[in-house]
N, C-alpha and C. Protein backbone atom coordinates (compact mmCIF):
# COMPACT_ATOMS: atom_id res chain seq x y z
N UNK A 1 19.42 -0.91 1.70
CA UNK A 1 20.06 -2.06 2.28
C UNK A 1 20.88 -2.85 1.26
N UNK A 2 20.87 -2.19 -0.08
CA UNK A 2 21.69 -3.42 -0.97
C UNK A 2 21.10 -4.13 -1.59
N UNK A 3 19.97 -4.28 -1.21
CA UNK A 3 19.31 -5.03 -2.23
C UNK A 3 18.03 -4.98 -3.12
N UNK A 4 18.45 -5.39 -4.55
CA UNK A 4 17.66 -5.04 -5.20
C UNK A 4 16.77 -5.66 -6.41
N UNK A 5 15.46 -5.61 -6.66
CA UNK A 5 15.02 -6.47 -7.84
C UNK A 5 13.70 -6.06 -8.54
N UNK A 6 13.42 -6.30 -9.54
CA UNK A 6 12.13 -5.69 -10.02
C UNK A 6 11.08 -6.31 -9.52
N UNK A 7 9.89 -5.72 -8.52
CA UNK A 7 8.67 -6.68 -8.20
C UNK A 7 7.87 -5.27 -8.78
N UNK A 8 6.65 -6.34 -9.21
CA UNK A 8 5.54 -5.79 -9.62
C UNK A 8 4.30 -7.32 -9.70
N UNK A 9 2.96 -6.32 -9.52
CA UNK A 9 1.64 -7.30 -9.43
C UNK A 9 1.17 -7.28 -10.48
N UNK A 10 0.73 -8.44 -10.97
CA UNK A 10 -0.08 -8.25 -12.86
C UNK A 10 -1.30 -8.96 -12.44
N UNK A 11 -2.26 -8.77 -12.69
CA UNK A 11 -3.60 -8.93 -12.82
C UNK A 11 -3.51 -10.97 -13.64
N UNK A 12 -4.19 -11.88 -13.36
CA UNK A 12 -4.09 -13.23 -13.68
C UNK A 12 -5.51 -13.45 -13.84
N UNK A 13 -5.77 -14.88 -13.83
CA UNK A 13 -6.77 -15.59 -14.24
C UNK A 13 -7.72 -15.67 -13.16
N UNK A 14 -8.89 -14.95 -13.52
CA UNK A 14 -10.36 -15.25 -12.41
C UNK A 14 -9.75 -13.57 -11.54
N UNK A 15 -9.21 -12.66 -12.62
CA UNK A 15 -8.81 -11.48 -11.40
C UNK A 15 -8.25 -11.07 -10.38
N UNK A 16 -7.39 -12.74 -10.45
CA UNK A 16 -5.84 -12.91 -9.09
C UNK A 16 -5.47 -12.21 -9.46
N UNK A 17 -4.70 -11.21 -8.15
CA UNK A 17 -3.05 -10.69 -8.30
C UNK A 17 -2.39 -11.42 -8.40
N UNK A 18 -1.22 -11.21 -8.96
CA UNK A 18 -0.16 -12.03 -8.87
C UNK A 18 1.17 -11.55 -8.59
N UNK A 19 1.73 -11.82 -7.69
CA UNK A 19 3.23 -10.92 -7.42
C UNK A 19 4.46 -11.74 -8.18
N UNK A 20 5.05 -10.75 -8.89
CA UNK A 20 6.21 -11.45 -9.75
C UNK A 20 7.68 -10.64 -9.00
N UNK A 21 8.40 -11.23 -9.26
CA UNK A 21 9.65 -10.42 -8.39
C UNK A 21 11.34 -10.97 -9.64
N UNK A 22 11.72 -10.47 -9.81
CA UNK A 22 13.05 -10.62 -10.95
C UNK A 22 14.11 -10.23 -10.31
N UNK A 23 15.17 -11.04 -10.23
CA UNK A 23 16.11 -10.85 -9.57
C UNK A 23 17.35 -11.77 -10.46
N UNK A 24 18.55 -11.62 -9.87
CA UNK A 24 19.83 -12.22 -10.36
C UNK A 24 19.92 -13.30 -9.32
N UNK A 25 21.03 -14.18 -9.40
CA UNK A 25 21.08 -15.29 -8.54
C UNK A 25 21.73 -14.99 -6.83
N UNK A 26 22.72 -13.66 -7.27
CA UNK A 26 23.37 -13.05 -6.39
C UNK A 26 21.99 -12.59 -5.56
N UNK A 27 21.28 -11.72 -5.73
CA UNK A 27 19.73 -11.36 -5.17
C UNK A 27 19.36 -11.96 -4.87
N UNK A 28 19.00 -13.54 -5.14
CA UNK A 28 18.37 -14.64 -4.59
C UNK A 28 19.05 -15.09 -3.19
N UNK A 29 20.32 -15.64 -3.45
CA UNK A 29 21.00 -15.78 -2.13
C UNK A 29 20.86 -14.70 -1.20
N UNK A 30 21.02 -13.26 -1.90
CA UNK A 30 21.01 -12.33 -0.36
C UNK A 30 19.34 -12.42 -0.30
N UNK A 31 18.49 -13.11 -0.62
CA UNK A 31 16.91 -12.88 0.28
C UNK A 31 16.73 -14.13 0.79
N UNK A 32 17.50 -15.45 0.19
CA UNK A 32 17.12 -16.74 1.07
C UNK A 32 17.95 -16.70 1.75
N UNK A 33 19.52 -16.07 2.40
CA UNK A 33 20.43 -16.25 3.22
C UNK A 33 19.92 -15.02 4.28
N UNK A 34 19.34 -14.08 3.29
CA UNK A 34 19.49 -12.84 4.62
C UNK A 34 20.53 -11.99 4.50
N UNK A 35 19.65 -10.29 4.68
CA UNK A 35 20.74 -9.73 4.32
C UNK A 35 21.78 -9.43 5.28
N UNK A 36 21.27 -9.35 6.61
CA UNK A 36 22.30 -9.29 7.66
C UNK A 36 23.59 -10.26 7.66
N UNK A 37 23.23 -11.58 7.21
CA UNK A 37 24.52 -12.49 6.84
C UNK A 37 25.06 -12.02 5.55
N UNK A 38 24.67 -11.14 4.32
CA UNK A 38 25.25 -10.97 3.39
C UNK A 38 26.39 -9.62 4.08
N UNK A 39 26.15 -8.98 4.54
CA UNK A 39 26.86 -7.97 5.21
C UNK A 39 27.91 -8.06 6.26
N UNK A 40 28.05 -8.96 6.94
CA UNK A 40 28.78 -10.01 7.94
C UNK A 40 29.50 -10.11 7.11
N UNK A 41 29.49 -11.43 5.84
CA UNK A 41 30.43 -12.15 5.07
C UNK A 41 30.99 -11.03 4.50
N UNK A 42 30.33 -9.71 3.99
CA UNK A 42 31.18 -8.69 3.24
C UNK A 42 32.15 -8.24 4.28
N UNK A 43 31.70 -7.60 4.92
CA UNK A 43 32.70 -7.50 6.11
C UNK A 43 33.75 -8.15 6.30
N UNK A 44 33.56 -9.37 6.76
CA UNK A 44 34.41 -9.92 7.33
C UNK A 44 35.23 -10.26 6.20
N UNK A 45 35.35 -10.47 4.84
CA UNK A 45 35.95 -10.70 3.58
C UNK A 45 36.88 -9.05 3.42
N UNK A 46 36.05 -8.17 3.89
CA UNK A 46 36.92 -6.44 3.89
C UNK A 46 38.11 -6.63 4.96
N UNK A 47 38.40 -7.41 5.87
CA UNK A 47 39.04 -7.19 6.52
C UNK A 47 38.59 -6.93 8.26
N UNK A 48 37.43 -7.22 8.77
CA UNK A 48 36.46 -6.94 9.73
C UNK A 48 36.67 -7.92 10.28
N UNK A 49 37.05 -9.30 10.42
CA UNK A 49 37.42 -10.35 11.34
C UNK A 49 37.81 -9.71 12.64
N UNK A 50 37.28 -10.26 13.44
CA UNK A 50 37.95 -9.94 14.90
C UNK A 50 37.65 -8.15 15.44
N UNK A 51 37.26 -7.42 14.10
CA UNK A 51 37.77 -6.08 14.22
C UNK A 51 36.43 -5.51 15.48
N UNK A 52 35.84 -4.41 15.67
CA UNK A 52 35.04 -3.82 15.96
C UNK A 52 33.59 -3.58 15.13
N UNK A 53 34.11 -3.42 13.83
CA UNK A 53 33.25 -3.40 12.78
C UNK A 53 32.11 -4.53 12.79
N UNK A 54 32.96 -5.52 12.62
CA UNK A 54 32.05 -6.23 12.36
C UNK A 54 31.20 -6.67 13.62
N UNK A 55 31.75 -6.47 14.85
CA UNK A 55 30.81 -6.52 15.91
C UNK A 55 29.79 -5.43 16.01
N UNK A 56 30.17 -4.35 15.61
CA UNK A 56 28.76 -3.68 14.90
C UNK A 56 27.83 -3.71 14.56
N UNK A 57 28.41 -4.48 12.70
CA UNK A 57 27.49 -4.56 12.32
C UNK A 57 26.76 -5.43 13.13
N UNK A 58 26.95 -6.59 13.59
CA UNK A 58 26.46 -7.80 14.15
C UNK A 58 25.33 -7.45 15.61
N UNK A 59 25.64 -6.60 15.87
CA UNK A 59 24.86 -5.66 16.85
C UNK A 59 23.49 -5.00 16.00
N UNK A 60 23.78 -4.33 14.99
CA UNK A 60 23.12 -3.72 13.77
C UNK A 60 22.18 -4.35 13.54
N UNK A 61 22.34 -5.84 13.50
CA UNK A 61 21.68 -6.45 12.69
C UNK A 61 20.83 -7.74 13.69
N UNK A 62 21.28 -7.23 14.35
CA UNK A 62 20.27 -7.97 15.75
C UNK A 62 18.88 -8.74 15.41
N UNK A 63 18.14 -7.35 15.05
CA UNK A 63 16.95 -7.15 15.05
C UNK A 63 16.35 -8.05 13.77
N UNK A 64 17.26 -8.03 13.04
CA UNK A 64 16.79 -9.02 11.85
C UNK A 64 16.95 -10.22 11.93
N UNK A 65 18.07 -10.43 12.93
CA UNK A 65 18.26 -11.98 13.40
C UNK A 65 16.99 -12.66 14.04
N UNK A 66 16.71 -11.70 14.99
CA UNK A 66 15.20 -12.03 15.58
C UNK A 66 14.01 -12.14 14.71
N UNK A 67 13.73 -11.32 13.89
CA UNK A 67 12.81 -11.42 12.93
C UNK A 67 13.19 -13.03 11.94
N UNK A 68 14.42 -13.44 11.71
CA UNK A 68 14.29 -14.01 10.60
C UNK A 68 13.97 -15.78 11.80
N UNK A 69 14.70 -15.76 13.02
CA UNK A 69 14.09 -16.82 13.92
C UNK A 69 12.53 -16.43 14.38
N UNK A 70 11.81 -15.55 14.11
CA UNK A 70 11.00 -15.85 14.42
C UNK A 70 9.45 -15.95 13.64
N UNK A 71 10.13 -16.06 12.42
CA UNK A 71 9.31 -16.92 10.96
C UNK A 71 9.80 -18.07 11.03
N UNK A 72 11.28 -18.18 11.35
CA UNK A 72 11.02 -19.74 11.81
C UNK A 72 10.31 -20.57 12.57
N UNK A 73 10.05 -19.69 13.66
CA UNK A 73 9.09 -20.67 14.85
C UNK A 73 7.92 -20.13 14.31
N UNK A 74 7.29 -19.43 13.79
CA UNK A 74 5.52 -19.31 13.21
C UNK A 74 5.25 -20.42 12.69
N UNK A 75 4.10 -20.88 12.99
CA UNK A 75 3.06 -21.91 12.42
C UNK A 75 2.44 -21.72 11.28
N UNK A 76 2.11 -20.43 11.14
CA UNK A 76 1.41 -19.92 9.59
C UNK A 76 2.44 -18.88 9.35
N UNK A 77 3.26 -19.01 8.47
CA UNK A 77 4.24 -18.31 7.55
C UNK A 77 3.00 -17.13 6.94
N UNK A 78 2.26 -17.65 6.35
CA UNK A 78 1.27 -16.21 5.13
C UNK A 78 0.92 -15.69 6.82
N UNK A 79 0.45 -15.88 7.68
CA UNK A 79 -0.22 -14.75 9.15
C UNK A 79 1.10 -13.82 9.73
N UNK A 80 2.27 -14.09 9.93
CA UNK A 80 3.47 -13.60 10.04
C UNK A 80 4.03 -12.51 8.97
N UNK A 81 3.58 -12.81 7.69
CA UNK A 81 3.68 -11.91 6.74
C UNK A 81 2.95 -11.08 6.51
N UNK A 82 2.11 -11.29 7.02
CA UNK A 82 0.47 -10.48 6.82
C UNK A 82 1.31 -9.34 8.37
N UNK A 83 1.52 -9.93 9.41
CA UNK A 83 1.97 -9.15 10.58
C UNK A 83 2.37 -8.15 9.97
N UNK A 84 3.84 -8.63 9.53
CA UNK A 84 5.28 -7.67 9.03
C UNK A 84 4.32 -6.93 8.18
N UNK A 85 3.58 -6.77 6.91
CA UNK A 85 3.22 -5.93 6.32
C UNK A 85 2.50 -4.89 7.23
N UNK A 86 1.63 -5.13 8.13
CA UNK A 86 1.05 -4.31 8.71
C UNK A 86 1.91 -3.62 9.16
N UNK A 87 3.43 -4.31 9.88
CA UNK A 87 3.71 -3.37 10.85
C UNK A 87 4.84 -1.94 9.68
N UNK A 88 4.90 -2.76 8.62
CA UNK A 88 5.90 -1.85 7.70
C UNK A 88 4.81 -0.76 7.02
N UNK A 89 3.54 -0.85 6.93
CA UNK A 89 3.23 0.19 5.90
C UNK A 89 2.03 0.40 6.89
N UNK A 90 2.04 0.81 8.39
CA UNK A 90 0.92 1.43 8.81
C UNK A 90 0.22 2.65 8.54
N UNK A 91 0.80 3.56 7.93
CA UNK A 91 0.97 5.13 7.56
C UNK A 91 -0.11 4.93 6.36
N UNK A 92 -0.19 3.78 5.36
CA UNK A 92 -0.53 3.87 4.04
C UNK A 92 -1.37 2.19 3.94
N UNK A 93 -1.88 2.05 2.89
CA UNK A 93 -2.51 1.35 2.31
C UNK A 93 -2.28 1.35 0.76
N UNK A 94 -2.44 -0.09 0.11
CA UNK A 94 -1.84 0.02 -1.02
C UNK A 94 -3.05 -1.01 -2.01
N UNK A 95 -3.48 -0.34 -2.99
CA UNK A 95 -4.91 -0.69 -3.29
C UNK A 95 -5.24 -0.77 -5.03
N UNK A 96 -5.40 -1.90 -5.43
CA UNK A 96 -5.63 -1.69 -7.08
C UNK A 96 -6.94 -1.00 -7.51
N UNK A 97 -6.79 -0.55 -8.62
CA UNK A 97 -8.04 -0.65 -9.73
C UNK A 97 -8.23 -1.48 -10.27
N UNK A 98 -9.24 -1.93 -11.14
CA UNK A 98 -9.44 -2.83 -11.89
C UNK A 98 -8.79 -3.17 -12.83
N UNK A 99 -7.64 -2.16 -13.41
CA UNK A 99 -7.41 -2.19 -14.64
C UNK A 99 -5.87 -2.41 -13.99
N UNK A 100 -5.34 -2.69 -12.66
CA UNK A 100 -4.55 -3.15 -12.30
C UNK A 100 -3.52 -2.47 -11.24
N UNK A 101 -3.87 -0.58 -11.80
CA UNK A 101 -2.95 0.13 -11.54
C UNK A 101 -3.24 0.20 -10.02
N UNK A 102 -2.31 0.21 -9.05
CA UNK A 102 -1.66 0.46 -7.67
C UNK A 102 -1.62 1.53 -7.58
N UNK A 103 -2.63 1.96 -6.32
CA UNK A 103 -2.87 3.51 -5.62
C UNK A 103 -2.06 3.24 -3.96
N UNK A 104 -1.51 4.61 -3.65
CA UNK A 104 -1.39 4.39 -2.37
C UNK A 104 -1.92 5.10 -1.72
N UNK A 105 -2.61 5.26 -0.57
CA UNK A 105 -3.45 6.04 0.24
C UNK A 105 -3.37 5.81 2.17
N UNK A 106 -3.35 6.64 2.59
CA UNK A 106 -3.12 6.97 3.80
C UNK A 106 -4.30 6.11 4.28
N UNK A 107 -4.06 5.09 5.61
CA UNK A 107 -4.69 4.20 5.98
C UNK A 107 -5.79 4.85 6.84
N UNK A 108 -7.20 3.99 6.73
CA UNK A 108 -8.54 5.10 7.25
C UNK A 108 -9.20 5.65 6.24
N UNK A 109 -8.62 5.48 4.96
CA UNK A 109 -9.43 6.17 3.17
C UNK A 109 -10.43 5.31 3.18
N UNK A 110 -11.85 6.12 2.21
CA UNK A 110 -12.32 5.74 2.04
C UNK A 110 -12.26 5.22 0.91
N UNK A 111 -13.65 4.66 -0.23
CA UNK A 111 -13.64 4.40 -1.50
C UNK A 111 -13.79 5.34 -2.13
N UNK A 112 -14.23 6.89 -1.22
CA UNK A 112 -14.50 7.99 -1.85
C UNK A 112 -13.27 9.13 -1.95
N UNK A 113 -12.35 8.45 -1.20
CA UNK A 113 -10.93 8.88 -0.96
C UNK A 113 -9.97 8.32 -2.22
N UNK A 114 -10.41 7.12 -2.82
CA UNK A 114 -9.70 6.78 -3.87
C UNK A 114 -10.65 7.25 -5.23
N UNK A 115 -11.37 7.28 -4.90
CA UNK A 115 -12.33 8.04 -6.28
C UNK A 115 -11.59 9.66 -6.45
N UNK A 116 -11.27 10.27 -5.71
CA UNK A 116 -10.97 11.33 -6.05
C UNK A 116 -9.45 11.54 -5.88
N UNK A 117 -8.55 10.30 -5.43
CA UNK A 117 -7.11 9.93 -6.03
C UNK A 117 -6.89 9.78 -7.60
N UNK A 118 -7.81 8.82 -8.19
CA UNK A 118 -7.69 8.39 -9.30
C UNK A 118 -8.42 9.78 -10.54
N UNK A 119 -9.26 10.56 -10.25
CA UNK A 119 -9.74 11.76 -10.93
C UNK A 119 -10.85 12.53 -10.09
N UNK A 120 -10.48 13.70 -10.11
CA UNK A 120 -11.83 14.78 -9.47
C UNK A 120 -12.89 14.34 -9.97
N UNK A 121 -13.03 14.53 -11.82
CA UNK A 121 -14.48 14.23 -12.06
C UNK A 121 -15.42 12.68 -11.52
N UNK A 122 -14.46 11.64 -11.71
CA UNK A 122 -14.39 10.16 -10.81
C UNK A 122 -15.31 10.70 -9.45
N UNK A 123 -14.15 11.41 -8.75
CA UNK A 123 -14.86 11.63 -6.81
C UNK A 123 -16.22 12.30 -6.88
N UNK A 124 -16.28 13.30 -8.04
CA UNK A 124 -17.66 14.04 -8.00
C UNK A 124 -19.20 13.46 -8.88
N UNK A 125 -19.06 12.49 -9.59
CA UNK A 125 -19.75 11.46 -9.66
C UNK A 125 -19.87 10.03 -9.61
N UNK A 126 -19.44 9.71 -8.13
CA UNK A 126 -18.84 8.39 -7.44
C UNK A 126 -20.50 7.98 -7.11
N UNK A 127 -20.95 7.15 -7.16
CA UNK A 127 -22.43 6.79 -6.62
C UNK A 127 -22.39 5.55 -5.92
N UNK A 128 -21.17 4.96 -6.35
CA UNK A 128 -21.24 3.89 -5.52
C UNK A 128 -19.81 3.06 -5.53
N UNK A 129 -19.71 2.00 -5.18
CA UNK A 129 -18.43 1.27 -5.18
C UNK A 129 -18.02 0.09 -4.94
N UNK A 130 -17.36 -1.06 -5.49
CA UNK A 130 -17.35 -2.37 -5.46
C UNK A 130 -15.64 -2.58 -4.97
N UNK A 131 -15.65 -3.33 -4.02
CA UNK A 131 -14.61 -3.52 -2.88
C UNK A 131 -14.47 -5.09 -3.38
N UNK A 132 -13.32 -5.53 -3.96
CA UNK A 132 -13.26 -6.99 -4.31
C UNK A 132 -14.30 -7.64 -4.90
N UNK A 133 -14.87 -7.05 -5.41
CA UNK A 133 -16.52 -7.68 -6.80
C UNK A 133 -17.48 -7.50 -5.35
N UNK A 134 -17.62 -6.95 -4.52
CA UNK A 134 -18.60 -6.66 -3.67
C UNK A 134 -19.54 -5.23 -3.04
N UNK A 135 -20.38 -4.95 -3.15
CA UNK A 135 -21.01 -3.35 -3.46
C UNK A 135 -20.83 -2.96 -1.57
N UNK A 136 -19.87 -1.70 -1.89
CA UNK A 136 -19.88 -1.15 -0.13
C UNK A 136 -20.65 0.14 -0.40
N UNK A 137 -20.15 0.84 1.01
CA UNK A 137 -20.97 2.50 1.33
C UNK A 137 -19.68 2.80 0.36
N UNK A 138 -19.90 3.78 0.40
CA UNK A 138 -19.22 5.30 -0.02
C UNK A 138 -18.29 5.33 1.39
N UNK A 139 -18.54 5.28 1.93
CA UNK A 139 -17.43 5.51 3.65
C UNK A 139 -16.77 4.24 4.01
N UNK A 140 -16.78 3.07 2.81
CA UNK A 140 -16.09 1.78 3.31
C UNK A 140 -14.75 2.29 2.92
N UNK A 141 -14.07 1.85 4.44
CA UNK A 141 -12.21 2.05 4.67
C UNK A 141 -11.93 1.03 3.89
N UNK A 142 -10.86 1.34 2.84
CA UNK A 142 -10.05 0.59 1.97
C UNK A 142 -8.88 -0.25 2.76
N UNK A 143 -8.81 -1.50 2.20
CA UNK A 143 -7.67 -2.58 3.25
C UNK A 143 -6.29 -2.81 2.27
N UNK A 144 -5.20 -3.17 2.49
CA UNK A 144 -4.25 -3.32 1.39
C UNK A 144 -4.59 -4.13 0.83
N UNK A 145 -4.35 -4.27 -0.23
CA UNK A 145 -4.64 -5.20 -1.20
C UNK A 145 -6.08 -5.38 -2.10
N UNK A 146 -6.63 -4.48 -1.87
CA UNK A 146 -7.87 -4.58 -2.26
C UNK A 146 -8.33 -4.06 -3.68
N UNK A 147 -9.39 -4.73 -4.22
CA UNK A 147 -9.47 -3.72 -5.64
C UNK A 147 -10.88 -3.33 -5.58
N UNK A 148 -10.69 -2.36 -5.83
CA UNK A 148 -11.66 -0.83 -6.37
C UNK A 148 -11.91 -0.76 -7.37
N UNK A 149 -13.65 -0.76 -7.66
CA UNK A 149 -14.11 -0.40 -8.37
C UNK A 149 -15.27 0.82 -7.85
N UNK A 150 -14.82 1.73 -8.84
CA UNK A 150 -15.81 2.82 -8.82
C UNK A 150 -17.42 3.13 -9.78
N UNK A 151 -18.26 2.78 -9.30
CA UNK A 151 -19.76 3.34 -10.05
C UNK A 151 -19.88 4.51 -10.21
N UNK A 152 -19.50 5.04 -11.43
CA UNK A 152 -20.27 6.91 -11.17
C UNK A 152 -21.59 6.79 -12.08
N UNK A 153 -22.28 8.23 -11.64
CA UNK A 153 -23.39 8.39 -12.61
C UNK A 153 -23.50 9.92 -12.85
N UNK A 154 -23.84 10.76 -13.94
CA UNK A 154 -23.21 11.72 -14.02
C UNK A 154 -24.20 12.73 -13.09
N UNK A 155 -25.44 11.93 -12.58
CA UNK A 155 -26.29 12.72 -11.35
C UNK A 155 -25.88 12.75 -10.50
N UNK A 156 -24.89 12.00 -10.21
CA UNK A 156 -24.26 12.03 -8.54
C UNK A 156 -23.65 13.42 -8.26
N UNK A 157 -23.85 13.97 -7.44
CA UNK A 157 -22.69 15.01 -7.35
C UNK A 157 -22.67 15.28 -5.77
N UNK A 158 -21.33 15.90 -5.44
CA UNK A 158 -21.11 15.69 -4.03
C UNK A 158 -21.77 16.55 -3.23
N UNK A 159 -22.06 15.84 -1.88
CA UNK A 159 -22.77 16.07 -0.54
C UNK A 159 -21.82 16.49 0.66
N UNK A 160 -23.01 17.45 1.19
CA UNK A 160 -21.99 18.12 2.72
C UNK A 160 -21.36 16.97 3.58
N UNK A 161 -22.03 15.73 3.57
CA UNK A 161 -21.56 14.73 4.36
C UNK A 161 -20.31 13.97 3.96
N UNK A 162 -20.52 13.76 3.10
CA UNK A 162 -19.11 13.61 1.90
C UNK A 162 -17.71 13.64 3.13
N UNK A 163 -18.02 14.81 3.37
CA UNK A 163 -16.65 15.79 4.24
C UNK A 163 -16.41 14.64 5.06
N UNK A 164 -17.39 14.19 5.87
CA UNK A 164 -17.23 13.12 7.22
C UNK A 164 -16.76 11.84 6.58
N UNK A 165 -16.55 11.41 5.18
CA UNK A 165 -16.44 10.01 4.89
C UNK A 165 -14.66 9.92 4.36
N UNK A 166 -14.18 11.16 3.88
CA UNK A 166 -12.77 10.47 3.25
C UNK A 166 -11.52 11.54 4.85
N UNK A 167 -10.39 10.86 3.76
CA UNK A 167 -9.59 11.09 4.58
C UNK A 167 -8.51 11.95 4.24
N UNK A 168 -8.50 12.03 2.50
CA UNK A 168 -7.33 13.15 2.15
C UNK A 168 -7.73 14.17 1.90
N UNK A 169 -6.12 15.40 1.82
CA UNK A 169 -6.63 16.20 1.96
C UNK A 169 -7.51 16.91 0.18
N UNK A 170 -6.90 15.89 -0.75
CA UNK A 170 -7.00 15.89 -2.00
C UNK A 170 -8.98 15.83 -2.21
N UNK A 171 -9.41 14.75 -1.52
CA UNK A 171 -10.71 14.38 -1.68
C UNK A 171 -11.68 15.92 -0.63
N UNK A 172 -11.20 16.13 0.18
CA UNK A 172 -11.77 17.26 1.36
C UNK A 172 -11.84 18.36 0.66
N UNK A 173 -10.73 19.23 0.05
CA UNK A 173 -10.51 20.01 -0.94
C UNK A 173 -11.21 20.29 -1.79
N UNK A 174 -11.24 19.19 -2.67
CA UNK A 174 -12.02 19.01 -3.83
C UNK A 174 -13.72 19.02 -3.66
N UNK A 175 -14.27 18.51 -2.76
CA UNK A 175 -15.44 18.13 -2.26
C UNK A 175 -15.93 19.71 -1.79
N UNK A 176 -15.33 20.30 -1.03
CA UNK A 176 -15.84 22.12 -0.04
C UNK A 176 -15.60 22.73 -1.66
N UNK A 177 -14.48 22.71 -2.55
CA UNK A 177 -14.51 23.81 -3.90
C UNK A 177 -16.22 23.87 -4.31
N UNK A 178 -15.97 22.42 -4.79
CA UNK A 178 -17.41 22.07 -5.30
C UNK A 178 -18.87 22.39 -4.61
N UNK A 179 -18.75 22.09 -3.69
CA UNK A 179 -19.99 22.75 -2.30
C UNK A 179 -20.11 24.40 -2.80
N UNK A 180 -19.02 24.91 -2.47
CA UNK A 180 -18.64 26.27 -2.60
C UNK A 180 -18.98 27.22 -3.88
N UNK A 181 -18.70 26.54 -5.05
CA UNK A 181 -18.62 26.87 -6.54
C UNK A 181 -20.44 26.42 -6.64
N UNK A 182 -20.83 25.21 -6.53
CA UNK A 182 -22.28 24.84 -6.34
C UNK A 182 -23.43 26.36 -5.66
N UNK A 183 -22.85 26.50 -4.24
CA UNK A 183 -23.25 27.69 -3.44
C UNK A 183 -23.55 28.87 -3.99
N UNK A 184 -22.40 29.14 -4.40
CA UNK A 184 -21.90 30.63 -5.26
C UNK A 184 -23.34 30.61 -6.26
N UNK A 185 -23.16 29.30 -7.07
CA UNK A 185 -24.39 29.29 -8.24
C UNK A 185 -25.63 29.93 -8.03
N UNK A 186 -26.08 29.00 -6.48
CA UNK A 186 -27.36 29.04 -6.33
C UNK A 186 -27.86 30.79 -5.96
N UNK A 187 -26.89 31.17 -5.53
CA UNK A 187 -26.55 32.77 -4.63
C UNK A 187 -27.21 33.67 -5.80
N UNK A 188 -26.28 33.50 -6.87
CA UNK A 188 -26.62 34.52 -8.33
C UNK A 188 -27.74 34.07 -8.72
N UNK A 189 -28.49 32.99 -9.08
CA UNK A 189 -29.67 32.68 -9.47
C UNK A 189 -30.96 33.44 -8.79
């Protein structure tokens, strides 16, 4: 769409995220004006007055007109944003570690789904897991924004049930090898 700026989250005081966003002044105006009006004025500055074009775009851009009146009429601005995120990244979930770094994971993951995003050996001695400084299952669905912490212990090792708790195909994979390679062991013994 044209527009562009560096955002990134840094870890703050008491373990806030914090969202920082860097931009030029030109960037600023096209996110407090809107980019559908930045595209209009280009237009219509190209020569698009009166033309077809710009009734186009203006058609085009409908949909953002509506969206941007209707953060105007919301009562809670942060619940409206919270909406729009849901409705933009339903596919995925977007989830820290402790140490700050941003995982993305297909929405419905577990904590045992990001244990074995972040390393196999991680997923195969995962014992437990802390969801925002708070101790969940092994099968607690990860929410955006959330930070993960993983407990391993090097006794843990993965279970047939396992299978029923995550959601990628990375963690499923990894989990039946191991079953499998485990199996094989017991077979020759």
């Amino acid at each position: 769409n044209g527009y562009r700026s560096l955002h990134t989250t840094i870890i703050g005081p008491h373990k806030r995220r914090i969202e920082v966003q860097i931009r030029t002044r030109d960037m600023h105006d096209v996110a407090e004006s809107g980019i559908a009006a930045h595209f209009l004025y280009k237009e219509k500055n190209n020569g698009g007055i009166g033309g077809n074009k710009a009734s186009d775009e203006s058609t085009r851009f409908a949909w953002l007109r509506e969206l941007v009146n209707e953060v105007r009429r919301q009562s809670d601005p942060i619940e409206f944003v919270n909406a729009v995120k849901e409705d933009l990244f339903l596919k995925e979930v977007l989830v820290f570690s402790p140490g700050g770094d941003l995982y993305a994971l297909p929405r419905g993951s577990s904590v045992l789904d990001f244990a074995f995003k972040v390393h196999s050996d991680l997923g195969y001695h995962c014992a437990g897991a802390k969801v925002n400084g708070k101790m969940v299952s092994l099968k607690h669905q990860i929410k955006n924004g959330d930070m993960i912490e993983i407990l391993e212990s090097i006794h843990q090792t993965p279970k047939r049930e396992w299978l029923q708790y995550v959601r990628t195909s990375k963690a499923k994979n990894r989990i039946r090898a191991w079953l499998k390679r485990r199996q094989r062991e017991h077979s020759i013994v």
